[in-house]
Protein backbone atom coordinates (compact mmCIF):
# COMPACT_ATOMS: atom_id res chain seq x y z
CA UNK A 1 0.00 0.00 0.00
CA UNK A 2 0.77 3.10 -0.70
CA UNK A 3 0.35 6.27 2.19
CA UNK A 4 0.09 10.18 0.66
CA UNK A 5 0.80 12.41 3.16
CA UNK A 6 -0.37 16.15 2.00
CA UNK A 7 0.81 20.07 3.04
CA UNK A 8 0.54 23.37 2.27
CA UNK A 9 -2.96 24.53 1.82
CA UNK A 10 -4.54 27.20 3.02
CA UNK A 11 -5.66 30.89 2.51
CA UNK A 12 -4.71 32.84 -0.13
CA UNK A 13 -5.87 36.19 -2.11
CA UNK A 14 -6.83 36.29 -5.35
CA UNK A 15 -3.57 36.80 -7.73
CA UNK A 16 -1.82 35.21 -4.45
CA UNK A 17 0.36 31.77 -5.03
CA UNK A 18 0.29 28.78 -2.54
CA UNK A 19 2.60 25.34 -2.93
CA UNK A 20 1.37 22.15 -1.97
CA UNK A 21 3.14 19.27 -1.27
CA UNK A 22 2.92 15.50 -0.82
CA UNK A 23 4.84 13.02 0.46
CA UNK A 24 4.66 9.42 -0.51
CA UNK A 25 5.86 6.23 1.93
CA UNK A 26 4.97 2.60 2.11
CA UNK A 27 5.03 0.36 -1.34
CA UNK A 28 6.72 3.77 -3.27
CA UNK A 29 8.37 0.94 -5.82
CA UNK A 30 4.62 0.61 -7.29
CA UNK A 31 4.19 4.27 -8.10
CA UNK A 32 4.99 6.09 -11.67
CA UNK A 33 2.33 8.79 -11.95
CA UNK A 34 1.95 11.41 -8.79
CA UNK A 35 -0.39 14.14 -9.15
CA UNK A 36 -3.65 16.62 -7.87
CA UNK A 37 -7.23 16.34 -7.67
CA UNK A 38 -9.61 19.08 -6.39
CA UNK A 39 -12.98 18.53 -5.37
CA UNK A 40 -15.21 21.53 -4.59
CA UNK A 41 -18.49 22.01 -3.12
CA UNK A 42 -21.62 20.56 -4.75
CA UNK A 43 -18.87 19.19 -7.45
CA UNK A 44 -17.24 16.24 -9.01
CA UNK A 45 -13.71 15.55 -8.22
CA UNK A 46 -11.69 16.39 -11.08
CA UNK A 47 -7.97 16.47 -12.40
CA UNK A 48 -5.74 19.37 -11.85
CA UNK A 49 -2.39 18.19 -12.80
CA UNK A 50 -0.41 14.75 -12.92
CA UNK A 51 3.00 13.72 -13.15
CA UNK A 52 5.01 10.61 -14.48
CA UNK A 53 8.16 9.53 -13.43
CA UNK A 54 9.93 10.47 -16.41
CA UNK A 55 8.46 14.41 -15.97
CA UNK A 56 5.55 14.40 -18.53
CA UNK A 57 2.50 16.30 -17.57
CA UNK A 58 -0.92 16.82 -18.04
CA UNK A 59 -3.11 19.55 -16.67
CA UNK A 60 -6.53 20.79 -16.69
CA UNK A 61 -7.66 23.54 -18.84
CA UNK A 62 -8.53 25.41 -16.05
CA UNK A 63 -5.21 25.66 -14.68
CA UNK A 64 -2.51 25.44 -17.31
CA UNK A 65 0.27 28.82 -17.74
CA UNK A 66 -1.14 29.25 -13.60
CA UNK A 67 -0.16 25.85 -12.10
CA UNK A 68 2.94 23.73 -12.06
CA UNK A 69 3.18 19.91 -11.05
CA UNK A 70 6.56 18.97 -10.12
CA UNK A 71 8.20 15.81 -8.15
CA UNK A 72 11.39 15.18 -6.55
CA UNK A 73 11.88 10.96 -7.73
CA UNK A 74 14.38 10.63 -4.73
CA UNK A 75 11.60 12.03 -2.26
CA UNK A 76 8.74 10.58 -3.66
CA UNK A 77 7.65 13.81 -3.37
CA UNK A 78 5.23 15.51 -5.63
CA UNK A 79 4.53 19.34 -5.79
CA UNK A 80 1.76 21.89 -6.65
CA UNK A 81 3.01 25.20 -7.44
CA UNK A 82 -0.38 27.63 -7.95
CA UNK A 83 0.36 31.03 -9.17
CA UNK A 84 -2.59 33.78 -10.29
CA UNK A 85 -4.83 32.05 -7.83
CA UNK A 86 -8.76 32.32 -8.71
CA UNK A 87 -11.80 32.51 -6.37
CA UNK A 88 -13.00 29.07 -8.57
CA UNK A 89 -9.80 27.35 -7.65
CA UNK A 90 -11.24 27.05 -3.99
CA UNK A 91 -11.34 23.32 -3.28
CA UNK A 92 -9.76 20.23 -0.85
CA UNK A 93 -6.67 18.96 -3.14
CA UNK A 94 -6.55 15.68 -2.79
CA UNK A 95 -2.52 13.95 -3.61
CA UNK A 96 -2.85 10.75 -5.66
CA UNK A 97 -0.64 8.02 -7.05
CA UNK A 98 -0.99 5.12 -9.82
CA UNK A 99 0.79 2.74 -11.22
CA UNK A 100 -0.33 4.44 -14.30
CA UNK A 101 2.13 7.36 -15.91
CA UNK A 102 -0.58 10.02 -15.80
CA UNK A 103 -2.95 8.49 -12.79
CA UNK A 104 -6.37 7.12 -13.37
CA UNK A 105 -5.68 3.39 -12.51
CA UNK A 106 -5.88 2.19 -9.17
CA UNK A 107 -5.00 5.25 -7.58
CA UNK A 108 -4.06 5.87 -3.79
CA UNK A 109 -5.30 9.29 -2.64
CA UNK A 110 -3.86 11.94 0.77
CA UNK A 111 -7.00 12.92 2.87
CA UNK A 112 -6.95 16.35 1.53
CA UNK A 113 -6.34 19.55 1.80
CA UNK A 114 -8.43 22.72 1.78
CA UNK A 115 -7.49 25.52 -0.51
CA UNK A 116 -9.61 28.77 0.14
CA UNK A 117 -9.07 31.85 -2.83
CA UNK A 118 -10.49 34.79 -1.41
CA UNK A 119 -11.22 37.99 -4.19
């Protein structure tokens, strides 16, 4: 099994930045994609950005030229660098891992945590 240990949310203004971090332990040999989800009120949980372990990305719509997904291979760390922050990017960010490149299969998830964009 794999345990996703998340940091780094919080409060921020809008135009304000905010880095989130995760840290992965237990069965870490299993993992090649690391990434984000967000879930917000009344909403599905979607996508924000994911990871491989060779450094190709994918990102929501919504997000890409404001966020950056970044991991540290040695760590099995993965990162969440959110610049230009939006009122509609308030959400719980939940860390996830796969066996997959780009997540979506058999994913382990952190418990979340809450981002809160004030305009």
């Amino acid at each position: 099994q794999v345990q996703l240990v998340e940091s780094g949310g919080g409060l921020a203004q809008a135009g304000g930045s905010l880095r989130l971090s995760c840290a992965a332990s237990g069965s870490i040999h299993s993992i090649n994609g690391m990434g984000w989800y967000r879930q917000a009120p009344g909403r599905q949980r979607e996508l924000v950005a994911a990871i491989s372990t060779g450094g190709n990305t994918k990102y929501a719509e919504s997000v890409k030229d404001r966020f950056t997904v970044s991991r540290d291979n040695g760590k099995s760390t993965v990162y969440l660098q959110m610049d230009r922050l939006k009122p509609e990017d308030t959400a719980v960010y939940y860390c996830a891992a796969s066996p997959a490149p780009l997540l979506g299969v058999l994913q382990s998830w952190g418990q979340g945590t809450q981002v809160t964009v004030s305009s």
